[in-house]
Protein backbone atom coordinates (compact mmCIF):
# COMPACT_ATOMS: atom_id res chain seq x y z
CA UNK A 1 -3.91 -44.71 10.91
CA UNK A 2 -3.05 -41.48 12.65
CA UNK A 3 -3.41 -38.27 10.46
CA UNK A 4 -1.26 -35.51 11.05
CA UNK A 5 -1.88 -32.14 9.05
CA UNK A 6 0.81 -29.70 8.90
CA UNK A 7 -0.76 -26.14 8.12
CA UNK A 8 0.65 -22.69 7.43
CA UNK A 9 -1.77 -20.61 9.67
CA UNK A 10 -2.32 -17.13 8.14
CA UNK A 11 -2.14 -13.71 10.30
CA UNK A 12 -5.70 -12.73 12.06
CA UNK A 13 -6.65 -16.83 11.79
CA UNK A 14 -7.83 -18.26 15.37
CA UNK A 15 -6.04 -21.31 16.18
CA UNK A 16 -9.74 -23.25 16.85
CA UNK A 17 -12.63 -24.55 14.49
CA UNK A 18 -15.44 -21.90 15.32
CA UNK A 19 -15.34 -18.07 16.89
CA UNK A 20 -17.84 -18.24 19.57
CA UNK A 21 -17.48 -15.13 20.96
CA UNK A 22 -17.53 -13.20 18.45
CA UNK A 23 -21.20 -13.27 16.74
CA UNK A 24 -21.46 -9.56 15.40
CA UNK A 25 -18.06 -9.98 13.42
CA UNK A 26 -16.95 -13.82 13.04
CA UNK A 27 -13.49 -13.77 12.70
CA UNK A 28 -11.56 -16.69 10.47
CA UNK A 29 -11.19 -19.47 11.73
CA UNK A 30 -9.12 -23.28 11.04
CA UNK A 31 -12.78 -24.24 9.52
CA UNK A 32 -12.18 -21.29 6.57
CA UNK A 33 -9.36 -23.66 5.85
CA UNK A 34 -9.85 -26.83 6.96
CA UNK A 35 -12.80 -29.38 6.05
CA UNK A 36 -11.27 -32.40 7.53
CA UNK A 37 -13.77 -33.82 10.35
CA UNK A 38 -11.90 -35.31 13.53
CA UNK A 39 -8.93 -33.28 13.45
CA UNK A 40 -7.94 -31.12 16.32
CA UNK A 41 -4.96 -28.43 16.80
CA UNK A 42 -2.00 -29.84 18.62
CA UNK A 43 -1.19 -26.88 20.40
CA UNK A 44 -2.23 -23.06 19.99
CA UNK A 45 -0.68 -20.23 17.78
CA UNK A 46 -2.47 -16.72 18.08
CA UNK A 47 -4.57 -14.88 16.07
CA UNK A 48 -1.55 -12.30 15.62
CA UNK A 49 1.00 -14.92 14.76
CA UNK A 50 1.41 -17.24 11.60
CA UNK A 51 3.23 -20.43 10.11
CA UNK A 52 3.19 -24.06 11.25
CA UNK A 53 0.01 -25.29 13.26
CA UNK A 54 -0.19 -28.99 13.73
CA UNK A 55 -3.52 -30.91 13.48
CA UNK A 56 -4.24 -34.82 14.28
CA UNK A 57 -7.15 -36.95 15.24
CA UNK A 58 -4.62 -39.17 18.18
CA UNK A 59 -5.06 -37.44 21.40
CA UNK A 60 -2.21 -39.15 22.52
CA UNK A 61 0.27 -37.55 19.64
CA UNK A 62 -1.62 -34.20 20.43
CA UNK A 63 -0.73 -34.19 24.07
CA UNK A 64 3.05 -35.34 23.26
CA UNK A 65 3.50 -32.25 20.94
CA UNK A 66 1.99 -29.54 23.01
CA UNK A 67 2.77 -30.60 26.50
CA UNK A 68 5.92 -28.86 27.73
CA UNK A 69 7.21 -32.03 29.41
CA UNK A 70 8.00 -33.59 26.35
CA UNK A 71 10.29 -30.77 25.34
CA UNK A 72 9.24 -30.27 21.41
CA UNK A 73 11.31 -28.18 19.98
CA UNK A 74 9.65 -24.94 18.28
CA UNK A 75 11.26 -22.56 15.57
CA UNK A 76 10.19 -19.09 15.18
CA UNK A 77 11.30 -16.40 13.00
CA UNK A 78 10.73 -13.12 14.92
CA UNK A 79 10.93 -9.83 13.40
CA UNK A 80 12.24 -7.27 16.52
CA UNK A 81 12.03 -3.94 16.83
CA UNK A 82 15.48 -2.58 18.14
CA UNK A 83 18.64 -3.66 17.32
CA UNK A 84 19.34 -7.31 19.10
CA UNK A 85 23.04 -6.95 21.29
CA UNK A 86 24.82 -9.91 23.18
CA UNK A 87 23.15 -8.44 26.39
CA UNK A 88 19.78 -9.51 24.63
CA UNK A 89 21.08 -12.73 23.51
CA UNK A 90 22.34 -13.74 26.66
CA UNK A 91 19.68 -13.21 28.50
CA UNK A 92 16.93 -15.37 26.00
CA UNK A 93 19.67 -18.46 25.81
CA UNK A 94 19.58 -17.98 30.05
CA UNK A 95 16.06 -17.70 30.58
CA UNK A 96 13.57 -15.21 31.49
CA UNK A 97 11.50 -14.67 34.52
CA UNK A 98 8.07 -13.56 33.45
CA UNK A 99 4.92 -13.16 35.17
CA UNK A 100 3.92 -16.70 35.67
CA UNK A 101 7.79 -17.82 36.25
CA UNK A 102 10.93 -18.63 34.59
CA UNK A 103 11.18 -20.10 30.99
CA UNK A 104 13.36 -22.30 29.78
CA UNK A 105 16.94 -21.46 28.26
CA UNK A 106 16.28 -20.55 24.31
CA UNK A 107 18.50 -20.76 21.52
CA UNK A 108 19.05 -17.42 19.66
CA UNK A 109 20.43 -16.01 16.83
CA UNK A 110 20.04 -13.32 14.14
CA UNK A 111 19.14 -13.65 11.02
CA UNK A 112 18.95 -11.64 7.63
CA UNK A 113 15.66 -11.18 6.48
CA UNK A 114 14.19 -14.52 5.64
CA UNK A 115 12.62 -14.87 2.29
CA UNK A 116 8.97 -15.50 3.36
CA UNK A 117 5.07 -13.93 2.18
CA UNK A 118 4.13 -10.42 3.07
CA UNK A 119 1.67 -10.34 6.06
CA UNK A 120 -1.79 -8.85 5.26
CA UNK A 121 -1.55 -6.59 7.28
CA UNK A 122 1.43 -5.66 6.63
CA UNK A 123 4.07 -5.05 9.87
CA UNK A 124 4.20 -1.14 10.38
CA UNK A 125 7.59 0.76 9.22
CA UNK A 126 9.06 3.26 11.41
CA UNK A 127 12.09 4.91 9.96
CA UNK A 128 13.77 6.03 12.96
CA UNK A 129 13.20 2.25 14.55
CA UNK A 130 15.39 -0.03 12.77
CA UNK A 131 14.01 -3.95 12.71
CA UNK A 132 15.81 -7.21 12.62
CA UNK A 133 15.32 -11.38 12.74
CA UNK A 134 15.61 -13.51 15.04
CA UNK A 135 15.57 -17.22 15.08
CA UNK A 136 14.23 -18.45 18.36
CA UNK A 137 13.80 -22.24 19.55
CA UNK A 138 11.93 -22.94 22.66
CA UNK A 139 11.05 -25.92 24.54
CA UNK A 140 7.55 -24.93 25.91
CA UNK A 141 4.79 -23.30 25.10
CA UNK A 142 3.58 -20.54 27.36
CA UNK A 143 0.89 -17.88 26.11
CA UNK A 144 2.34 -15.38 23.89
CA UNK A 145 5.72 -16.48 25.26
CA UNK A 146 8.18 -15.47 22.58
CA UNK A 147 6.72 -11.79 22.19
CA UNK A 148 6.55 -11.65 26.24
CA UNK A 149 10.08 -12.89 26.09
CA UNK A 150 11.19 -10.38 23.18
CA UNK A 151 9.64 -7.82 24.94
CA UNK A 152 11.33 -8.57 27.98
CA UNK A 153 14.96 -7.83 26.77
CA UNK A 154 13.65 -4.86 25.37
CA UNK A 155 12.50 -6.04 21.88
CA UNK A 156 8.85 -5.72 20.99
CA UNK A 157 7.81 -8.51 18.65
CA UNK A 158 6.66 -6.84 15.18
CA UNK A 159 5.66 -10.41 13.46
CA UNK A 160 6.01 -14.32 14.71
CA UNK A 161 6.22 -16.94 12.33
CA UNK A 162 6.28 -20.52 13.91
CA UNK A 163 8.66 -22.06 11.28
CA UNK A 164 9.47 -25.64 12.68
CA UNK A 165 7.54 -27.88 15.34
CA UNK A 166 9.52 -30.94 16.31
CA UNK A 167 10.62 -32.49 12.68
CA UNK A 168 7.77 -30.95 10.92
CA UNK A 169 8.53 -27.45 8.82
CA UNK A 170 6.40 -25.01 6.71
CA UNK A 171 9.00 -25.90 3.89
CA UNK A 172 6.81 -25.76 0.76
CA UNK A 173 3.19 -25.01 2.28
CA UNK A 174 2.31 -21.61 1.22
CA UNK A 175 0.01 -19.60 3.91
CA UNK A 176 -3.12 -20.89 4.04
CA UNK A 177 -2.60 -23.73 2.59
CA UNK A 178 -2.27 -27.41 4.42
CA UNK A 179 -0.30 -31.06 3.56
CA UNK A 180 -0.40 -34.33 5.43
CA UNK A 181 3.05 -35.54 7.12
């Protein structure tokens, strides 16, 4: 039977089992959370970001929800800073040409404030910057590709929660916590 573990990945967690690289001052890691042996992520989230990392022991379920050509659907709430305008919009749901290429068309829209946990750390306040949410859905999976895409249009990512992945939501799992689908 195929196991799939749905967990709400905290800010400043690495998306892996162990921190190799980092001897002098081990960072957390899915093992500080996780004591299930034969599971592996299903994609990456990083260390910055938060919310919904998937986990299953079927390599074959793990390559259909973090290979691009399958087209799973992610969710992300993104606080901005900067005020989002239609220009903005536009150009996300078009596409955006980044370093290594094009992305797919997103879909975007603003949000109020969703009611989630306060990051520790928390997200810096700037008075004279306002801030806003975004809901972004993409279809891939690039490295850091909603901030780089944020950023592109002239909105630097403040926090990224990864809300949904596929059917599977944090709905109910607290940070840190896990549940099986």
């Amino acid at each position: 039977m195929t196991r799939l573990i749905l967990f709400n990945k905290p800010h400043g967690v690495l998306s892996q089992f162990t921190d190799k690289g980092n001897a002098d001052s081990p960072r957390a890691t899915l093992s500080d959370y996780i004591d299930l042996p034969g599971v592996y992520p299903a994609g990456r989230l990083d260390r910055d970001s938060e919310g919904l990392l998937l986990l299953t022991d079927n390599g074959k379920l793990q390559a259909r929800l973090s290979n691009p050509r399958f087209k799973t659907e992610k969710t992300y709430l993104v606080q901005v800073e900067g005020a989002p305008d239609e220009v903005a919009h536009a150009g996300l749901r078009k596409g955006i040409t980044l370093k290594d290429g094009p992305t797919r068309p997103a879909q975007v829209r603003h949000i109020n404030p969703p009611k989630v946990w306060e990051r520790d750390p928390p997200v810096r306040f700037r008075k004279s910057v306002p801030d806003h949410w975004l809901e972004i859905t993409i279809t891939e999976g690039r490295n850091r590709q909603v901030r780089r895409m944020t950023a592109h249009v002239g909105l630097p990512t403040l926090r990224l929660i990864r809300w949904r992945v596929g059917d599977h939501s944090l709905d109910g799992i607290a940070p840190g916590t896990w549940c099986e689908a």
